[in-house]
Protein backbone atom coordinates (compact mmCIF):
# COMPACT_ATOMS: atom_id res chain seq x y z
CA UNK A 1 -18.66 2.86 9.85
CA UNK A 2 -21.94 3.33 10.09
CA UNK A 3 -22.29 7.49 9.32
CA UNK A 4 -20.83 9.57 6.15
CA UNK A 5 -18.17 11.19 7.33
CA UNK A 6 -15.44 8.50 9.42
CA UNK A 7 -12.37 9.08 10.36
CA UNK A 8 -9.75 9.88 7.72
CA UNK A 9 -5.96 7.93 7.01
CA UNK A 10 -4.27 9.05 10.44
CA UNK A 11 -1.09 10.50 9.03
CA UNK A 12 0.46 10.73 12.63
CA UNK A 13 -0.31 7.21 13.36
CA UNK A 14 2.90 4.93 13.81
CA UNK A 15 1.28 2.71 11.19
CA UNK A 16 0.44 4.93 8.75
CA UNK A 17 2.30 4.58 5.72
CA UNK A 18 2.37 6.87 1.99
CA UNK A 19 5.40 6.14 -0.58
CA UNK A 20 5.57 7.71 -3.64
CA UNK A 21 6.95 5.79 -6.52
CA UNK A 22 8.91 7.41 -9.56
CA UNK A 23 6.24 7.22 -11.96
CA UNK A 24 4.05 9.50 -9.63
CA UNK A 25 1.99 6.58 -8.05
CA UNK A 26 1.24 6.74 -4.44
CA UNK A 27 0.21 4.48 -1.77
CA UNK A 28 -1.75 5.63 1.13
CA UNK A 29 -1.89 2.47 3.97
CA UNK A 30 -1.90 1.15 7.18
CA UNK A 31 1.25 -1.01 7.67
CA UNK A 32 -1.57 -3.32 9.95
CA UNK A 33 -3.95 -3.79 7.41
CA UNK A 34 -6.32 -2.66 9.79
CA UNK A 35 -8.06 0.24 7.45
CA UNK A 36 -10.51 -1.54 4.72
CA UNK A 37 -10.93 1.88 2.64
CA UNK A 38 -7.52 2.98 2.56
CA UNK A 39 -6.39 5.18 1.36
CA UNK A 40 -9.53 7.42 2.91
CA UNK A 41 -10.28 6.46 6.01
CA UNK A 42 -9.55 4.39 9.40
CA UNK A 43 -11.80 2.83 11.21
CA UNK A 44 -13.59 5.35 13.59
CA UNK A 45 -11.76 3.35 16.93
CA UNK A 46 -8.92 1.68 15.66
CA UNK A 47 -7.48 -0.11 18.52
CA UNK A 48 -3.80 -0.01 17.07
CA UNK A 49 -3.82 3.47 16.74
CA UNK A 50 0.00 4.80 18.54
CA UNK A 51 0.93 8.18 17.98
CA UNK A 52 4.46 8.28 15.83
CA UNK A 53 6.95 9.53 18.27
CA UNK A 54 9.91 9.63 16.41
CA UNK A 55 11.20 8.92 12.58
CA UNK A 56 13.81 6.57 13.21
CA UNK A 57 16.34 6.06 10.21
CA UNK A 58 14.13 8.18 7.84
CA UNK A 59 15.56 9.37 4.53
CA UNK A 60 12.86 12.31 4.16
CA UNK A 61 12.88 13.79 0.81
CA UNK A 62 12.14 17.39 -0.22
CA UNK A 63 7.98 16.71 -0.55
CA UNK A 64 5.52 16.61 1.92
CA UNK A 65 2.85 13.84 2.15
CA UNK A 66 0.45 14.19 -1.38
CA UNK A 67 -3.11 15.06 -0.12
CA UNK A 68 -5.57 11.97 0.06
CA UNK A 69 -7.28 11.74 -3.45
CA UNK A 70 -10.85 12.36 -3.62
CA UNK A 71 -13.64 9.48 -2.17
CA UNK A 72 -15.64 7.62 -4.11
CA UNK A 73 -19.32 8.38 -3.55
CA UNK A 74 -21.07 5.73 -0.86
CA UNK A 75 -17.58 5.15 1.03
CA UNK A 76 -18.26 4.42 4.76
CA UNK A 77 -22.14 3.68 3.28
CA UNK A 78 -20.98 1.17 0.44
CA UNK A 79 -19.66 -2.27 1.86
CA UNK A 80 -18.73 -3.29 -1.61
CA UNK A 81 -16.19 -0.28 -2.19
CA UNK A 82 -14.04 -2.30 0.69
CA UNK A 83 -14.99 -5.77 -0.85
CA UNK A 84 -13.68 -4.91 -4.06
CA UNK A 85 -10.21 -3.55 -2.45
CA UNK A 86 -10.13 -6.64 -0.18
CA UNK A 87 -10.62 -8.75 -4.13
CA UNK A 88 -7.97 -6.56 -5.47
CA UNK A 89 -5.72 -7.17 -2.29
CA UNK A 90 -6.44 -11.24 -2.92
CA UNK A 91 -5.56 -11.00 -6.44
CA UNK A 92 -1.88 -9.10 -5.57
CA UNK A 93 -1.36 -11.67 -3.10
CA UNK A 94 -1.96 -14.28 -4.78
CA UNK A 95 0.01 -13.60 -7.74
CA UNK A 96 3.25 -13.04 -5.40
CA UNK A 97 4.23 -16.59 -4.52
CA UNK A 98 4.08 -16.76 -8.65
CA UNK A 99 5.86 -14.50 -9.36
CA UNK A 100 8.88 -15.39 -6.75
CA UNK A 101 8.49 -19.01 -7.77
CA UNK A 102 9.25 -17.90 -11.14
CA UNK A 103 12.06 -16.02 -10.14
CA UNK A 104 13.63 -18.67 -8.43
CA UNK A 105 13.38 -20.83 -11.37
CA UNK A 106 15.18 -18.30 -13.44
CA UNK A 107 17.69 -17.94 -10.80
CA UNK A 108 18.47 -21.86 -10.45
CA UNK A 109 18.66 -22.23 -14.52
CA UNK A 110 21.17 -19.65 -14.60
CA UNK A 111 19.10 -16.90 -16.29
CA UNK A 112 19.18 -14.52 -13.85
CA UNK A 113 19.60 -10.72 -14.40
CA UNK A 114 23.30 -11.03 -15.56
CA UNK A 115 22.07 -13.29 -18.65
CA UNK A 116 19.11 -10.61 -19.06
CA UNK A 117 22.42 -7.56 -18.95
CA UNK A 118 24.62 -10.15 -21.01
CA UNK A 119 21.76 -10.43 -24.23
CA UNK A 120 21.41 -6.30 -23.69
CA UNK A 121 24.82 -5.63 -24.15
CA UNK A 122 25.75 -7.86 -27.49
């Protein structure tokens, strides 16, 4: 990305994806993995970019997109801004097959969620 500016999150791109969770939290992302300072920007010529045509099976709720938070200072100058969300990214994925291995484990010794309900209960 070589100047300041780039090309912001392309909200009508097909790929383009923002969920907002209960607590407030929201994510900004391509669905591609295809824009290394999301939730800001896209590269200048993405080559996956598609227009969204039509929102298939949507449930749309009553807000709009939330506006992209502010940049850090030096994004699109800064290669270790991207770095550091490509080491976050790692650690996330990483953790997963943990995490579902775990689950699994809990699931095959019987202590599942109804166990977890069962204790909550007495």
């Amino acid at each position: 990305m070589g100047d300041n500016v780039g090309m912001p999150m392309r909200e009508s791109c097909k790929f383009f994806e923002s969920r907002t969770y209960p607590n407030g939290d929201t994510v900004r992302k391509c669905d591609l993995d295809l824009a290394p300072e999301a939730p800001w920007r896209c590269p200048d010529d993405c080559a996956a970019f598609q227009p969204r045509l039509a929102d298939v099976n949507w449930a749309h709720g009553t807000l709009v997109t939330p506006p992209t938070p502010a940049e850090p200072a030096g994004l699109g100058t800064d290669d270790s801004i991207a770095a550091l969300l490509d080491e976050a990214e790692d650690v996330v994925n990483a953790a997963g097959p943990k995490v579902i291995a775990e689950l699994a484990e809990e699931r095959r010794k019987g202590r599942g969620w109804r166990r977890f309900l069962r204790r909550s209960t007495e």
